[in-house]
Protein backbone atom coordinates (compact mmCIF):
# COMPACT_ATOMS: atom_id res chain seq x y z
CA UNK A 1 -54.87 -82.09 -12.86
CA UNK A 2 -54.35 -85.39 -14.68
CA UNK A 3 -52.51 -88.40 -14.63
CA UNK A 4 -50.01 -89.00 -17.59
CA UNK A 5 -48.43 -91.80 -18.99
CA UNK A 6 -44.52 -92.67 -20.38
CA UNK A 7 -43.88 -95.73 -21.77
CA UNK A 8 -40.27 -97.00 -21.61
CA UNK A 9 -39.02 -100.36 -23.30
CA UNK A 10 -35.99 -101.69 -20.77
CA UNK A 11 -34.33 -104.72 -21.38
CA UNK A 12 -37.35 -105.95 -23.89
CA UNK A 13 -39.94 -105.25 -21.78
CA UNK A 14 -42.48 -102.13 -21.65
CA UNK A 15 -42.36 -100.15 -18.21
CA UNK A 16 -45.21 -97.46 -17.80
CA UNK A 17 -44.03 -94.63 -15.75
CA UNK A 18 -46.92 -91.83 -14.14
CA UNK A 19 -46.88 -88.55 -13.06
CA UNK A 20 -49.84 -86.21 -11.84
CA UNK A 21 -49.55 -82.99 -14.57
CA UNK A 22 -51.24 -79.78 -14.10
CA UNK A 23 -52.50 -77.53 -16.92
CA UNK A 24 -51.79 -73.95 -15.81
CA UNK A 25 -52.45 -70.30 -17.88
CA UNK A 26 -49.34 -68.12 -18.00
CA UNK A 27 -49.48 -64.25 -18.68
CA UNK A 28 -49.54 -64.58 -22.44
CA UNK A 29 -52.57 -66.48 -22.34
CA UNK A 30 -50.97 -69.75 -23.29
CA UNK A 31 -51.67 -72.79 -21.12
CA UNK A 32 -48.71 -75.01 -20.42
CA UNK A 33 -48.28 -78.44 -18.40
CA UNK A 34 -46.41 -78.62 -15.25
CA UNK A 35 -45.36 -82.12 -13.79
CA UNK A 36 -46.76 -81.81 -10.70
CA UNK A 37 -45.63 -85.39 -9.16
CA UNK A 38 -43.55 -88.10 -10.20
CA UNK A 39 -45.92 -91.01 -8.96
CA UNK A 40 -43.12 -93.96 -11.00
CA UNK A 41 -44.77 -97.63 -11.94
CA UNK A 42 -47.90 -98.08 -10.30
CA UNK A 43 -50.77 -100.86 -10.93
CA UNK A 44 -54.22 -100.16 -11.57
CA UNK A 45 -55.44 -100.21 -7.91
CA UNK A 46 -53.34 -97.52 -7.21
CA UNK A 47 -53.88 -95.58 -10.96
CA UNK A 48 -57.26 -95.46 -9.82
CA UNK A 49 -56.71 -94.06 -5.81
CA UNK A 50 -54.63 -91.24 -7.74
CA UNK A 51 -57.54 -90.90 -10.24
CA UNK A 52 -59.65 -90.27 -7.57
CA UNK A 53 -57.61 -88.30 -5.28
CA UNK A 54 -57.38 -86.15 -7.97
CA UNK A 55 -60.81 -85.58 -8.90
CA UNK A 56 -61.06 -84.85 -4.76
CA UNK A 57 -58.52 -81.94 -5.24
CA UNK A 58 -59.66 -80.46 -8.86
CA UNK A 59 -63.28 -81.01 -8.45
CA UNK A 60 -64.20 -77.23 -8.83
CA UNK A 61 -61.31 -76.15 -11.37
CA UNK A 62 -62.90 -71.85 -10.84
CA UNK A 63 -62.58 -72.03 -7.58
CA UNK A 64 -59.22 -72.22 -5.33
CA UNK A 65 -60.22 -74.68 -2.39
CA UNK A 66 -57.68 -75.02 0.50
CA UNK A 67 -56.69 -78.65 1.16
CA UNK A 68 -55.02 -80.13 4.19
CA UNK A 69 -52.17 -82.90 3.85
CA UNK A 70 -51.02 -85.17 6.56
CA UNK A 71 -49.40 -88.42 6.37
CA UNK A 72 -51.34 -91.64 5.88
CA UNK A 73 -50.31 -93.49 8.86
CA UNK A 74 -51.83 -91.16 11.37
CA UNK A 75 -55.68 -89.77 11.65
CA UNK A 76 -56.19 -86.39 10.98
CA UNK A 77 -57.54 -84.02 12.95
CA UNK A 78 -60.65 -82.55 12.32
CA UNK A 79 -60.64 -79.57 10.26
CA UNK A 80 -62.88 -77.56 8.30
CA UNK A 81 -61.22 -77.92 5.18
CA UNK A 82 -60.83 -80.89 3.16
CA UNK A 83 -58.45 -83.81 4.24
CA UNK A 84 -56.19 -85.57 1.59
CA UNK A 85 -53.73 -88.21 3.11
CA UNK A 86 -50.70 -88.86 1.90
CA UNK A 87 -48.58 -92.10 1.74
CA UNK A 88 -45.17 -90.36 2.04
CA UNK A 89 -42.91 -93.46 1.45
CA UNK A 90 -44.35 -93.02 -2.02
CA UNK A 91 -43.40 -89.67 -2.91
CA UNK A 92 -39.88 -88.83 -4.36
CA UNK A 93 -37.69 -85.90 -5.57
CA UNK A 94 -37.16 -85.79 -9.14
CA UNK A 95 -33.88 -83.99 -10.27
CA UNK A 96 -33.97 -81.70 -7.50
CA UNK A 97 -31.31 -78.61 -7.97
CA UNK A 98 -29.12 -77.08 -4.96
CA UNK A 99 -29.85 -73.26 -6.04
CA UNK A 100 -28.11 -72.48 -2.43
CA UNK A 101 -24.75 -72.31 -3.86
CA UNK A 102 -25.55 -70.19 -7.12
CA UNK A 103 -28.09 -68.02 -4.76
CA UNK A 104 -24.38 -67.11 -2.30
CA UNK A 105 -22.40 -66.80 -5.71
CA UNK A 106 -24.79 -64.46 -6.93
CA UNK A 107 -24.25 -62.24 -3.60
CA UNK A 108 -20.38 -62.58 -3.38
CA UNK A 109 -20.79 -61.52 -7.31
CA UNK A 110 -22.72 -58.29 -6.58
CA UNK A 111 -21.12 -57.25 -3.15
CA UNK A 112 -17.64 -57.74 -4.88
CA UNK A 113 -18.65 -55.60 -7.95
CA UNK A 114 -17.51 -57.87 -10.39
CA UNK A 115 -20.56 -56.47 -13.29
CA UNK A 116 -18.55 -52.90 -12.83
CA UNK A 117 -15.06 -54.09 -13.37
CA UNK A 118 -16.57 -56.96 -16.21
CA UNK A 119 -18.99 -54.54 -18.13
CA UNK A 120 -17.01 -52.68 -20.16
CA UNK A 121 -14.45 -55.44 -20.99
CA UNK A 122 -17.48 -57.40 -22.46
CA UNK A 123 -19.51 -55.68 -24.39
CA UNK A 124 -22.57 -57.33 -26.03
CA UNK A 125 -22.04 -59.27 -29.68
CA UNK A 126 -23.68 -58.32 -33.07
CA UNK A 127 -26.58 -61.12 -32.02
CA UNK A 128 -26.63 -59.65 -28.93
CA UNK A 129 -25.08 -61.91 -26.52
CA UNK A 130 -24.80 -60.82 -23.12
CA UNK A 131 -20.96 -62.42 -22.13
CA UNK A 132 -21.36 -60.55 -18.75
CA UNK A 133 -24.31 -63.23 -18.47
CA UNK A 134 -22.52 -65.83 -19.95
CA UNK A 135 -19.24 -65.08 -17.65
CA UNK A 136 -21.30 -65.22 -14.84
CA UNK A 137 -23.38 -68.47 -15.83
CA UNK A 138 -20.06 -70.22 -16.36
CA UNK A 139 -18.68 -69.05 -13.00
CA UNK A 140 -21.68 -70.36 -11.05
């Protein structure tokens, strides 16, 4: 894990966003970057409490340690895993999605049958477009 920075000019002036990025193999042996957390504008006291947070977490990047969270405004109890504490007024979601409703429109989809009546009125185009997917993308 890493920190990363964006730069953002506003109104004339540059802002510096951060966010904590993972680097992370997938099956096809490419290694991709995953935004972990969205930390926003932070000085450089606090860029370097993140910096070594996450040297605390990542120190052994072979091995999988298990890490313990609590929040920073009570002690932790004593455990025999590693402590990290957390200051959770600083933590955010960033463009969080409600999958709920497509999840319950995927359900009433199957349990009504809809891919038997649509299949055969929607055959796949030439560049092989799935409009059963497409229908049902559009309906969620």
């Amino acid at each position: 894990m890493f920190l990363r920075s964006k730069t953002r000019r506003k109104d004339g002036k540059a802002h510096r966003y951060w966010s904590i990025v993972e680097n992370r193999r997938v099956a096809d042996g490419r290694v991709v970057q995953r935004q972990v957390l969205d930390l926003g504008e932070i000085n450089d006291p606090q860029k370097a409490a993140w910096c070594c947070t996450i040297e605390g977490v990542s120190e052994d990047e072979g091995a999988m340690a298990q890490v313990a969270l609590f929040p920073e405004d009570r002690p932790p109890p004593v455990l025999d895993c590693d402590v990290i504490q957390v200051r959770l007024s600083g933590l955010r979601r960033c463009r969080p999605r409600p999958w709920g409703a497509c999840w319950l429109m995927c359900e009433l989809w199957g349990q009504l049958r809809l891919d038997d009546f649509w299949q055969p009125r929607l055959p796949p185009s030439r560049k092989d477009t799935r409009w059963l997917n497409v229908l049902k993308t559009l309906v969620c």
